[in-house]
C-alpha atoms as a PDB file:
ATOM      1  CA  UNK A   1       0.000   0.000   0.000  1.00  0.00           C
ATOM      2  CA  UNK A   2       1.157   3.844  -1.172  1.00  0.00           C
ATOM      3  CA  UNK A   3      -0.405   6.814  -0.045  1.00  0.00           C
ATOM      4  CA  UNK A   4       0.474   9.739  -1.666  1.00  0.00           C
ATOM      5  CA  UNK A   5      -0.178  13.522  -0.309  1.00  0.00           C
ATOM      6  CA  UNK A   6       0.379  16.877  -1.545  1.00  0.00           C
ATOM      7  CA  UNK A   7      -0.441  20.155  -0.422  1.00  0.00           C
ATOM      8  CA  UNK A   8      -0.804  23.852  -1.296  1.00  0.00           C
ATOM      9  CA  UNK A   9      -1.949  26.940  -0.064  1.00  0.00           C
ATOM     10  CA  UNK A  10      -1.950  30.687  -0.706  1.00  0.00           C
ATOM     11  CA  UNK A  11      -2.678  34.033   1.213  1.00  0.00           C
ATOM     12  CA  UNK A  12      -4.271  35.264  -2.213  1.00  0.00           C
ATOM     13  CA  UNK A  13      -4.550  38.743  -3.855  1.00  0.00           C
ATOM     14  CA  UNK A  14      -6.496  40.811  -0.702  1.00  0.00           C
ATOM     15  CA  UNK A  15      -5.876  39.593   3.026  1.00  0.00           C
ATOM     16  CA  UNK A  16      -2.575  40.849   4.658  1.00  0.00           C
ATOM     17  CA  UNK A  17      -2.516  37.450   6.610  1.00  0.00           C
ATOM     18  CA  UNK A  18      -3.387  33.405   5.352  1.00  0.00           C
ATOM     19  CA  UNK A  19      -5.630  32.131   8.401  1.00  0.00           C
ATOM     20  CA  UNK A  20      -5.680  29.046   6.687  1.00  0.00           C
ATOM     21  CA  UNK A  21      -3.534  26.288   8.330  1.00  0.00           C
ATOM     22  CA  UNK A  22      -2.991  23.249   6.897  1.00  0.00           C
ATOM     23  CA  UNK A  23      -1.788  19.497   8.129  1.00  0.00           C
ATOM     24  CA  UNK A  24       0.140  16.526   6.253  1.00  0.00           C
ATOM     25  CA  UNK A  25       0.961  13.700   7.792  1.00  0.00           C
ATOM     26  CA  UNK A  26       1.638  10.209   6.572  1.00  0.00           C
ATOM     27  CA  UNK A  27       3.630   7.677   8.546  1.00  0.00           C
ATOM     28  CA  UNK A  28       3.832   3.501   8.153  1.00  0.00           C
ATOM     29  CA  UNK A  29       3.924   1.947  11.748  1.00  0.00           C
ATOM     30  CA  UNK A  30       4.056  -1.278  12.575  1.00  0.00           C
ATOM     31  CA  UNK A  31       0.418  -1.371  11.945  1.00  0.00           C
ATOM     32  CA  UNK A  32       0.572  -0.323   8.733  1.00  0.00           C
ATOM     33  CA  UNK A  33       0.343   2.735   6.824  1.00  0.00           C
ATOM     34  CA  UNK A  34      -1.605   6.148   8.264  1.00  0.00           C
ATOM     35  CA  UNK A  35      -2.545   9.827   7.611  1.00  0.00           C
ATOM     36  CA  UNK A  36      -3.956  12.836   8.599  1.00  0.00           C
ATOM     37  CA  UNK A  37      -4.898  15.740   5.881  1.00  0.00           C
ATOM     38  CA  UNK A  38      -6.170  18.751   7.281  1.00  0.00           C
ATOM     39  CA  UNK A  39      -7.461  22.123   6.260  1.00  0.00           C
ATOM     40  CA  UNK A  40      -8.694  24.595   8.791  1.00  0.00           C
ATOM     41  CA  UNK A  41     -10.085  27.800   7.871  1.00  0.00           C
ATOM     42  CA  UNK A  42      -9.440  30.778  10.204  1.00  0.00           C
ATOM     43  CA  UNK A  43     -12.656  32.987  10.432  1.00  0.00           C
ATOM     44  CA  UNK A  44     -12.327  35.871   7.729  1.00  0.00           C
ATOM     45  CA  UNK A  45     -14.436  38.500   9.149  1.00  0.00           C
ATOM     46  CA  UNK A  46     -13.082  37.657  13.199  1.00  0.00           C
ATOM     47  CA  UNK A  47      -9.613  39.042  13.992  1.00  0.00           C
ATOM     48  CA  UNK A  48      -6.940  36.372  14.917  1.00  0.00           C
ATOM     49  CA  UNK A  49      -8.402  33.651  12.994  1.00  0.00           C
ATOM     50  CA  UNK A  50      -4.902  32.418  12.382  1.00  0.00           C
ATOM     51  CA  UNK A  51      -4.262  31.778  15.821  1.00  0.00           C
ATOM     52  CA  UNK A  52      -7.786  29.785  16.294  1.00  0.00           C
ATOM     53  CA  UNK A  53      -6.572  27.345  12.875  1.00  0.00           C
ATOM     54  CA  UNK A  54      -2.985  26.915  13.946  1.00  0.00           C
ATOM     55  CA  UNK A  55      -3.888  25.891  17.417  1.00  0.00           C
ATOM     56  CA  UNK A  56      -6.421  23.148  15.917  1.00  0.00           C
ATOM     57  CA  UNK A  57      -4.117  22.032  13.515  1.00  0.00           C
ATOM     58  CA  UNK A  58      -1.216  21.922  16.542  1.00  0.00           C
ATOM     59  CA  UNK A  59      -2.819  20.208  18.452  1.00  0.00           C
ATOM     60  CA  UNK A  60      -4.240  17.222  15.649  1.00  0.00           C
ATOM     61  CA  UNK A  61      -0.845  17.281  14.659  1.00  0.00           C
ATOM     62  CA  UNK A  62       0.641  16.209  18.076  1.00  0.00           C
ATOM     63  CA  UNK A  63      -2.103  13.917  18.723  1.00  0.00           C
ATOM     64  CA  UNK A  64      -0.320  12.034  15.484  1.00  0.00           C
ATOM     65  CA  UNK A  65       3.341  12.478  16.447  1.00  0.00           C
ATOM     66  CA  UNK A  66       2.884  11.299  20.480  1.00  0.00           C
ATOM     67  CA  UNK A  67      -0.288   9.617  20.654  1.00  0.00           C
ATOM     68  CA  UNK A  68      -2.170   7.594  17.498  1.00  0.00           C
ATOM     69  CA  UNK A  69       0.973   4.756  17.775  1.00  0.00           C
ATOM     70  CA  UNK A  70      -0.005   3.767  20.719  1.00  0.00           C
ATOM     71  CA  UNK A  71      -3.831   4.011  19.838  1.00  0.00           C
ATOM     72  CA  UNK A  72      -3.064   1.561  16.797  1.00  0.00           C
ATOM     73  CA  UNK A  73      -2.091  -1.092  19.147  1.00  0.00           C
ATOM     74  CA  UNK A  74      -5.767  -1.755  20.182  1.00  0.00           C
ATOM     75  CA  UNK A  75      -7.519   0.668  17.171  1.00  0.00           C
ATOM     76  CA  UNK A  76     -11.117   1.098  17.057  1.00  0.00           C
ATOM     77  CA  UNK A  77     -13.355   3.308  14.593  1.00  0.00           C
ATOM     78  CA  UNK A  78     -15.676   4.031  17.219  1.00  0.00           C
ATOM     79  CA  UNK A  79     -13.151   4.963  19.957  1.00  0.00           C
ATOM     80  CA  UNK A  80     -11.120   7.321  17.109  1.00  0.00           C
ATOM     81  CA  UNK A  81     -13.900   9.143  16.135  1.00  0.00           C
ATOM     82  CA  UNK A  82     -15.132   9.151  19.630  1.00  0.00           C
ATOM     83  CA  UNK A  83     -11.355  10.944  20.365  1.00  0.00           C
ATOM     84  CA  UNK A  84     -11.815  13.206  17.677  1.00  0.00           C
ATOM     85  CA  UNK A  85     -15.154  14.273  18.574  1.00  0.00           C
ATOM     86  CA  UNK A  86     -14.016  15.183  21.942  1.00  0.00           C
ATOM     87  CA  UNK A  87     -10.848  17.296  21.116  1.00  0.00           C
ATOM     88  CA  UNK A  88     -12.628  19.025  18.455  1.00  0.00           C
ATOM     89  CA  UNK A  89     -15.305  20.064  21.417  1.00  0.00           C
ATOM     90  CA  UNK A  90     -12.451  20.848  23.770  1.00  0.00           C
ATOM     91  CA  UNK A  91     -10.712  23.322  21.280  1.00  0.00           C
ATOM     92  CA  UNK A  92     -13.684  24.763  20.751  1.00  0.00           C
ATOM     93  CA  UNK A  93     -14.161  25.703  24.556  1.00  0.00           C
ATOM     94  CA  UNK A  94     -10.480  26.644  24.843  1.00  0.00           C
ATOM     95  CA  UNK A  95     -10.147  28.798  22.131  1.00  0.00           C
ATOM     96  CA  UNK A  96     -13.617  30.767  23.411  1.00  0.00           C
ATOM     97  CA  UNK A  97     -12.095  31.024  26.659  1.00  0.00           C
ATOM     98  CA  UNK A  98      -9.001  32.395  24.947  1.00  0.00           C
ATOM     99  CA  UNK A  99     -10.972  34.720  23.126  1.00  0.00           C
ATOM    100  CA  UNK A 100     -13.135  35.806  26.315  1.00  0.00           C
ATOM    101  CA  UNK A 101      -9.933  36.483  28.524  1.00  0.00           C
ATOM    102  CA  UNK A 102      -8.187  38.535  25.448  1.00  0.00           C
ATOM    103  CA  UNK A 103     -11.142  40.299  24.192  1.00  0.00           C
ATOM    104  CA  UNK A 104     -10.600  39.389  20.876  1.00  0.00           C
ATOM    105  CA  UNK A 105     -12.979  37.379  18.280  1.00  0.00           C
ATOM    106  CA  UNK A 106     -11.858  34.333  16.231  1.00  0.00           C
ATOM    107  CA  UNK A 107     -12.787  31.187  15.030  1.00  0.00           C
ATOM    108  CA  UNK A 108     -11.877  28.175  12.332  1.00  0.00           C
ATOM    109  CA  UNK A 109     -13.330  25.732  10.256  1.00  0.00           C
ATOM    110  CA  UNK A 110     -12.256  22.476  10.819  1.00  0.00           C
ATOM    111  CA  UNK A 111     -11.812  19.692   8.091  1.00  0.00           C
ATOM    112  CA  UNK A 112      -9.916  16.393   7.619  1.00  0.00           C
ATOM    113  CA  UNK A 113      -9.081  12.728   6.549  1.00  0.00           C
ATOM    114  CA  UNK A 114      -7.333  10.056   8.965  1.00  0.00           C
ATOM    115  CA  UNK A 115      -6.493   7.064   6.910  1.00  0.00           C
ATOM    116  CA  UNK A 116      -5.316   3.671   8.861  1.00  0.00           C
ATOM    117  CA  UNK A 117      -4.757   1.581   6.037  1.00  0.00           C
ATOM    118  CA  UNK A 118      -7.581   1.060   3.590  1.00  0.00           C
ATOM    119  CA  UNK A 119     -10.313   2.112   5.824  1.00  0.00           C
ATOM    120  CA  UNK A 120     -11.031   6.344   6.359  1.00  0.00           C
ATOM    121  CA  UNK A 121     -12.889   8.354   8.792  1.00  0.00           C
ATOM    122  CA  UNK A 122     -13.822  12.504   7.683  1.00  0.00           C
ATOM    123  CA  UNK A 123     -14.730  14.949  10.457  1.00  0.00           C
ATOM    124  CA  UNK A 124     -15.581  18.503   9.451  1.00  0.00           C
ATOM    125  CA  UNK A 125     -16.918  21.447  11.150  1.00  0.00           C
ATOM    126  CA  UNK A 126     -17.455  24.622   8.798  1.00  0.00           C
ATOM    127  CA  UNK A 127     -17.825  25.576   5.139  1.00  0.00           C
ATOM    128  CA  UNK A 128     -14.216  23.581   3.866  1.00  0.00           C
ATOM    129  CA  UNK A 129     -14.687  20.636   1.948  1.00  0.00           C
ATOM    130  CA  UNK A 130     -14.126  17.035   1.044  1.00  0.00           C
ATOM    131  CA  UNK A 131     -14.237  15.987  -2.490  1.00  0.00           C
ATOM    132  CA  UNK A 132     -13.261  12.453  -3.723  1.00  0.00           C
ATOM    133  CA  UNK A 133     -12.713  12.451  -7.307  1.00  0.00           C
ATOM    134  CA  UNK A 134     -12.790   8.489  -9.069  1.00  0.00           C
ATOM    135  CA  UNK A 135     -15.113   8.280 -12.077  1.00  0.00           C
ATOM    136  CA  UNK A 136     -16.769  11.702 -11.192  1.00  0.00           C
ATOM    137  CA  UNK A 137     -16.129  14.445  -8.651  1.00  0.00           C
ATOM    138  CA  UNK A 138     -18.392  13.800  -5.051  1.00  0.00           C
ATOM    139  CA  UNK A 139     -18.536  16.063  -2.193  1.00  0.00           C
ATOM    140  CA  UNK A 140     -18.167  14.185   0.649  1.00  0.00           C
ATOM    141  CA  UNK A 141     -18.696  17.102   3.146  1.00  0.00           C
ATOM    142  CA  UNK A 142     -22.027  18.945   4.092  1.00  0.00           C
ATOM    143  CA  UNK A 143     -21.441  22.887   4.500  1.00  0.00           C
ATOM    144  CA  UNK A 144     -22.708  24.410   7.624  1.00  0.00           C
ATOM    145  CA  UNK A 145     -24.202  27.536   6.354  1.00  0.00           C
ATOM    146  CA  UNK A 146     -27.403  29.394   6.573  1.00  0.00           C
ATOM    147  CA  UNK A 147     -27.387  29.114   2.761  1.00  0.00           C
ATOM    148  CA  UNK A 148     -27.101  24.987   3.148  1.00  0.00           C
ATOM    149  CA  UNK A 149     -29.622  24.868   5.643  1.00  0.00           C
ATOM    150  CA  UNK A 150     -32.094  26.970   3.302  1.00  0.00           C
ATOM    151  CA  UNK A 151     -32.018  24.702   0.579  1.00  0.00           C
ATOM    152  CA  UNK A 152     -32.304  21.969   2.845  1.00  0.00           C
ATOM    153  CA  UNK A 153     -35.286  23.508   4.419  1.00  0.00           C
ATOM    154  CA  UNK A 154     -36.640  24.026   0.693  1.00  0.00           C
ATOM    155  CA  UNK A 155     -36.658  28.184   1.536  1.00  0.00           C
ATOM    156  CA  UNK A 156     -33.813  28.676  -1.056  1.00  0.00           C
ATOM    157  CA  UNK A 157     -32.904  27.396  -4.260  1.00  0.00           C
ATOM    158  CA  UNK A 158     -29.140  26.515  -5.413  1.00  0.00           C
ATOM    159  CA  UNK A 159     -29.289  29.893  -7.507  1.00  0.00           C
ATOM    160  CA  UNK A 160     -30.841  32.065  -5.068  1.00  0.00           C
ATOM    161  CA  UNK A 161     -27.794  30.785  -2.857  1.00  0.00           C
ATOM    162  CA  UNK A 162     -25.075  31.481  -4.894  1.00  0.00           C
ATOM    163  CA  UNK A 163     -25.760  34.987  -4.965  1.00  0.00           C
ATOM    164  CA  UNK A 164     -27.054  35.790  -1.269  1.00  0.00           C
ATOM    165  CA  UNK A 165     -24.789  37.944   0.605  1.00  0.00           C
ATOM    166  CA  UNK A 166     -25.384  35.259   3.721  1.00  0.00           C
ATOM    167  CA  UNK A 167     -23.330  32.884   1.633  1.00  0.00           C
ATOM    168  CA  UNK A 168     -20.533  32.335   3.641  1.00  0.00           C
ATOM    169  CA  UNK A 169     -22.413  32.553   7.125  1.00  0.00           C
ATOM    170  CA  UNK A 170     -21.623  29.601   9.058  1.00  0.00           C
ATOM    171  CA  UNK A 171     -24.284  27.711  11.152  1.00  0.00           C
ATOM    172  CA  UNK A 172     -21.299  26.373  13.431  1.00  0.00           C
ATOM    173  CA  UNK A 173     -17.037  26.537  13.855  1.00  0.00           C
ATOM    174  CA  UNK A 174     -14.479  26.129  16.125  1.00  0.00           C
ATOM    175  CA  UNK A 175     -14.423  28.850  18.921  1.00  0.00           C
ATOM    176  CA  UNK A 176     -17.563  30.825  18.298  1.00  0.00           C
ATOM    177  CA  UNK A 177     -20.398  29.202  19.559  1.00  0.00           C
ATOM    178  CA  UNK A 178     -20.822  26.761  22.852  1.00  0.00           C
ATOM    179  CA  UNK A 179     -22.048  23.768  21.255  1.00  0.00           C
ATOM    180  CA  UNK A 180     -20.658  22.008  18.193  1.00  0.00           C
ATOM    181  CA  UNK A 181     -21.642  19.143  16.207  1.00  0.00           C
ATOM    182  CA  UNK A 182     -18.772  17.838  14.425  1.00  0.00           C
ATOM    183  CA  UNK A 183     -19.689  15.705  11.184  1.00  0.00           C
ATOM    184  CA  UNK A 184     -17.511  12.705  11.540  1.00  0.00           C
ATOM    185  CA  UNK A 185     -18.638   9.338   8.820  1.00  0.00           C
ATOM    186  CA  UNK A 186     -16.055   6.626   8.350  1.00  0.00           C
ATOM    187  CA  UNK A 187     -15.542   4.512   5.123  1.00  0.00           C
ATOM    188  CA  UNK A 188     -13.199   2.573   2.555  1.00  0.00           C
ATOM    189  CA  UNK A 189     -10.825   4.108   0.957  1.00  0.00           C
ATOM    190  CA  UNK A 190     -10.901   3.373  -2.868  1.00  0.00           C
ATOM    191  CA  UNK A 191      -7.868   2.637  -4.297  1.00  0.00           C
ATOM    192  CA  UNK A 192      -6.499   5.011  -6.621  1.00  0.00           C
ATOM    193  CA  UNK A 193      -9.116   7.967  -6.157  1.00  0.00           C
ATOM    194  CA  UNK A 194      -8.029  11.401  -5.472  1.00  0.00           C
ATOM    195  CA  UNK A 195      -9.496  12.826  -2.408  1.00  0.00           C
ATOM    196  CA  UNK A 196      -9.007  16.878  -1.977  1.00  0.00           C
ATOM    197  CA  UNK A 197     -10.067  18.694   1.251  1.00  0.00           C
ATOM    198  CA  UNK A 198     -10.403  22.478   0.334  1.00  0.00           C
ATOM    199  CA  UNK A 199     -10.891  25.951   2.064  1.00  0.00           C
ATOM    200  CA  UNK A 200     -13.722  27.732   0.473  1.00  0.00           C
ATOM    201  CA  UNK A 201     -11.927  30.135  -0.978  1.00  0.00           C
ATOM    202  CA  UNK A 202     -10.115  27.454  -3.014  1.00  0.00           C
ATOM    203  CA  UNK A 203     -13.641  26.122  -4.605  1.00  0.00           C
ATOM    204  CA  UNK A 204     -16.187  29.509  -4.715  1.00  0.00           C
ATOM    205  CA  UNK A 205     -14.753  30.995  -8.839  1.00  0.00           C
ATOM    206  CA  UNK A 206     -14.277  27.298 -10.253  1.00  0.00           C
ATOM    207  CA  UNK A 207     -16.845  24.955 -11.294  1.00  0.00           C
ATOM    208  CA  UNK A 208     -17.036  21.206  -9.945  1.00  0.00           C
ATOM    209  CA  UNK A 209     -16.039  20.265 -13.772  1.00  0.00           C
ATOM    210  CA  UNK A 210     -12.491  22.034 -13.733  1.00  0.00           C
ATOM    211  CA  UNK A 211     -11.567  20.477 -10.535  1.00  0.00           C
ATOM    212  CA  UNK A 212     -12.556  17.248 -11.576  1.00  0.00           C
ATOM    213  CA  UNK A 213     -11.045  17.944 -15.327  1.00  0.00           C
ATOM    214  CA  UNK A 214      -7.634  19.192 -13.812  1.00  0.00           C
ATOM    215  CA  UNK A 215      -7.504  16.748 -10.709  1.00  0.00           C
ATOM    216  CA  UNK A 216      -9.198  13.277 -11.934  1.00  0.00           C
ATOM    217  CA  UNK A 217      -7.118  10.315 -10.824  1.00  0.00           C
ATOM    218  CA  UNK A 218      -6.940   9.225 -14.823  1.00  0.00           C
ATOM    219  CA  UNK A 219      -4.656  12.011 -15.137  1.00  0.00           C
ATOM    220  CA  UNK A 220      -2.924  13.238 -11.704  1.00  0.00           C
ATOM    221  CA  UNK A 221      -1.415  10.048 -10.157  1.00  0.00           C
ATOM    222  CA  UNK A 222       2.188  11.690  -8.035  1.00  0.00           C
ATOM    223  CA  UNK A 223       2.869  14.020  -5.476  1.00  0.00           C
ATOM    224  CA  UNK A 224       4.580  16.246  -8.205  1.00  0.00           C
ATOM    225  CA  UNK A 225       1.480  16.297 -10.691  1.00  0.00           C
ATOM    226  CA  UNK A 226      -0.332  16.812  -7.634  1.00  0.00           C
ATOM    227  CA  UNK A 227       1.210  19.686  -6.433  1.00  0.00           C
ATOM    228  CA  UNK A 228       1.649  21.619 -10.385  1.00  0.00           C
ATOM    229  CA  UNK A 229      -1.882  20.898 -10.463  1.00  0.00           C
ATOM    230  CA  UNK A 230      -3.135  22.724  -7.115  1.00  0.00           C
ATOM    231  CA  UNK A 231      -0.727  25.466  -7.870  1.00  0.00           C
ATOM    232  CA  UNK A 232      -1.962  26.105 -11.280  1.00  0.00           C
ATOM    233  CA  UNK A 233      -5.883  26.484 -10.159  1.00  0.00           C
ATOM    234  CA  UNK A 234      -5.024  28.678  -7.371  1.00  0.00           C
ATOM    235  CA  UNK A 235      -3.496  30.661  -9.953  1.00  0.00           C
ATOM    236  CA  UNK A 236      -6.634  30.456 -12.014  1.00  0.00           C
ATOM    237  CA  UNK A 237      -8.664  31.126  -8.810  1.00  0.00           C
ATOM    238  CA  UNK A 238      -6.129  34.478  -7.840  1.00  0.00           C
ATOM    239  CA  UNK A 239      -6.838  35.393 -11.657  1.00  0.00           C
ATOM    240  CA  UNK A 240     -10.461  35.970 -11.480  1.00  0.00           C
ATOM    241  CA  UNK A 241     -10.023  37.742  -8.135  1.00  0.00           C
ATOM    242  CA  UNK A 242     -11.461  35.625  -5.667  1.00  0.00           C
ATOM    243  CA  UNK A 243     -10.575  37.489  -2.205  1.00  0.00           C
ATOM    244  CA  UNK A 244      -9.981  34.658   0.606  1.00  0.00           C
ATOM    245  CA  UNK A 245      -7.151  32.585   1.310  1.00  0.00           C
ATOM    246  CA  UNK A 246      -6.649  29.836  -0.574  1.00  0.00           C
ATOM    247  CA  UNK A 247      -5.491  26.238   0.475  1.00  0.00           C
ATOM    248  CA  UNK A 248      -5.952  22.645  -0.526  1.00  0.00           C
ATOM    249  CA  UNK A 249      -4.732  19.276   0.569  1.00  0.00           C
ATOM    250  CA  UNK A 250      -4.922  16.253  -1.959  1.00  0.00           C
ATOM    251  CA  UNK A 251      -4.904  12.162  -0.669  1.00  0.00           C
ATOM    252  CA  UNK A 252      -4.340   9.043  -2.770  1.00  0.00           C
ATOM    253  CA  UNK A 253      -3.674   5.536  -1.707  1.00  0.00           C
ATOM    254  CA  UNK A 254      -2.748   2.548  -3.879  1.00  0.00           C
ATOM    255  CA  UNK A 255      -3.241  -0.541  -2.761  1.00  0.00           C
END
């Protein structure tokens, strides 16, 4: 088994700062092979979002280094997402009592793979995404937006969506709200599909067909066609002035 990861990210043509932090890890233990891909999306309109996605992504990041080996001698799904679910609820209470004690507002989305082999588990919390792209492009990741929640509710239509100003409102993140619901599914990981997890200012100026043209595992198969590949949309993205951050993470295994 080969996994193969690749990463990019950009602060883009407007923000003075990228609050988008990112995670890549991939390590074979004596278990076999493992992962973690992350992107986490520091709140755009809240000052020091940076700090709110680097301390998420810190702190999933040591959880890999110092504690999933030892977790892999006895794994279980249900425990690991379980473990997930409860550090992504105890950021979320730190960094609002960081932001109540400094008087300052911020907040991140929160969105990853852990791979153990051939089996996968997703959590997300925000507007980022997870696509897996095989014979066509799937979003594996539901946005929590008022926009999402509309359509859902049948009050909006896709259209009517893509041009409301509430767009990018978030019905839940890390370090805003008490209570968070973390989306967290678990699944096989198909052998030789591309999976990308995405800020949203990486997908909001290109259509589901150019990712899927430029990124389909019939064409992008390495680390360094990954990478030329992610580097050239974000240029296309920069080009037709999209203002956020921008930042992807891309995941293949073959097994």
């Amino acid at each position: 088994m080969k996994y193969i990861v690749a990463a990019e990210t950009d602060i883009g043509i407007t923000k003075k700062v990228n609050q988008d932090s990112i995670c890549v890890k991939n390590a074979e233990t004596k278990h076999g092979k493992t992962a973690l891909v992350m992107v986490c999306d520091g709140m755009g309109g809240l000052s020091k979002g940076e700090l709110a996605s680097a301390e998420v992504v810190r702190s999933f990041s040591d959880w890999f280094d110092y504690e999933l080996a030892y977790e892999l001698e006895k794994w279980s799904w249900r425990d690991a997402g379980q473990s997930v679910l409860s550090r992504l609820r105890s950021l979320n209470s730190c960094i609002i009592d960081y932001g109540r004690r400094t008087g300052v507002k911020l907040g991140t989305t929160v969105t990853g793979i852990l791979a153990v082999n051939n089996q996968m588990m997703t959590f997300h919390v925000g507007d980022s995404r997870i696509y897996k792209l095989s014979y066509q492009i799937k979003q594996l990741t539901e946005d929590h937006t008022f926009v999402h929640r509309e359509i859902k509710n049948g009050n909006m239509t896709s259209e009517q969506a893509e041009k409301d100003p509430r767009r990018s409102a978030l019905t839940q993140c890390i370090g805003v709200t008490g209570e968070v619901t973390p989306e967290i599914r678990f699944g096989t990981i198909e052998s030789g599909a591309n999976y990308m997890v995405c800020s949203d200012g990486f997908r909001h100026v290109i259509t589901d067909k150019e990712i899927f043209d430029a990124l389909s595992p019939k064409r992008i198969t390495t680390k360094s066609s990954m990478q030329a590949k992610l580097r050239e949309l974000i240029e296309t993205i920069k080009s037709r002035k999209e203002p956020d951050n921008i930042s992807a993470v891309m995941f293949r295994a073959e097994y």
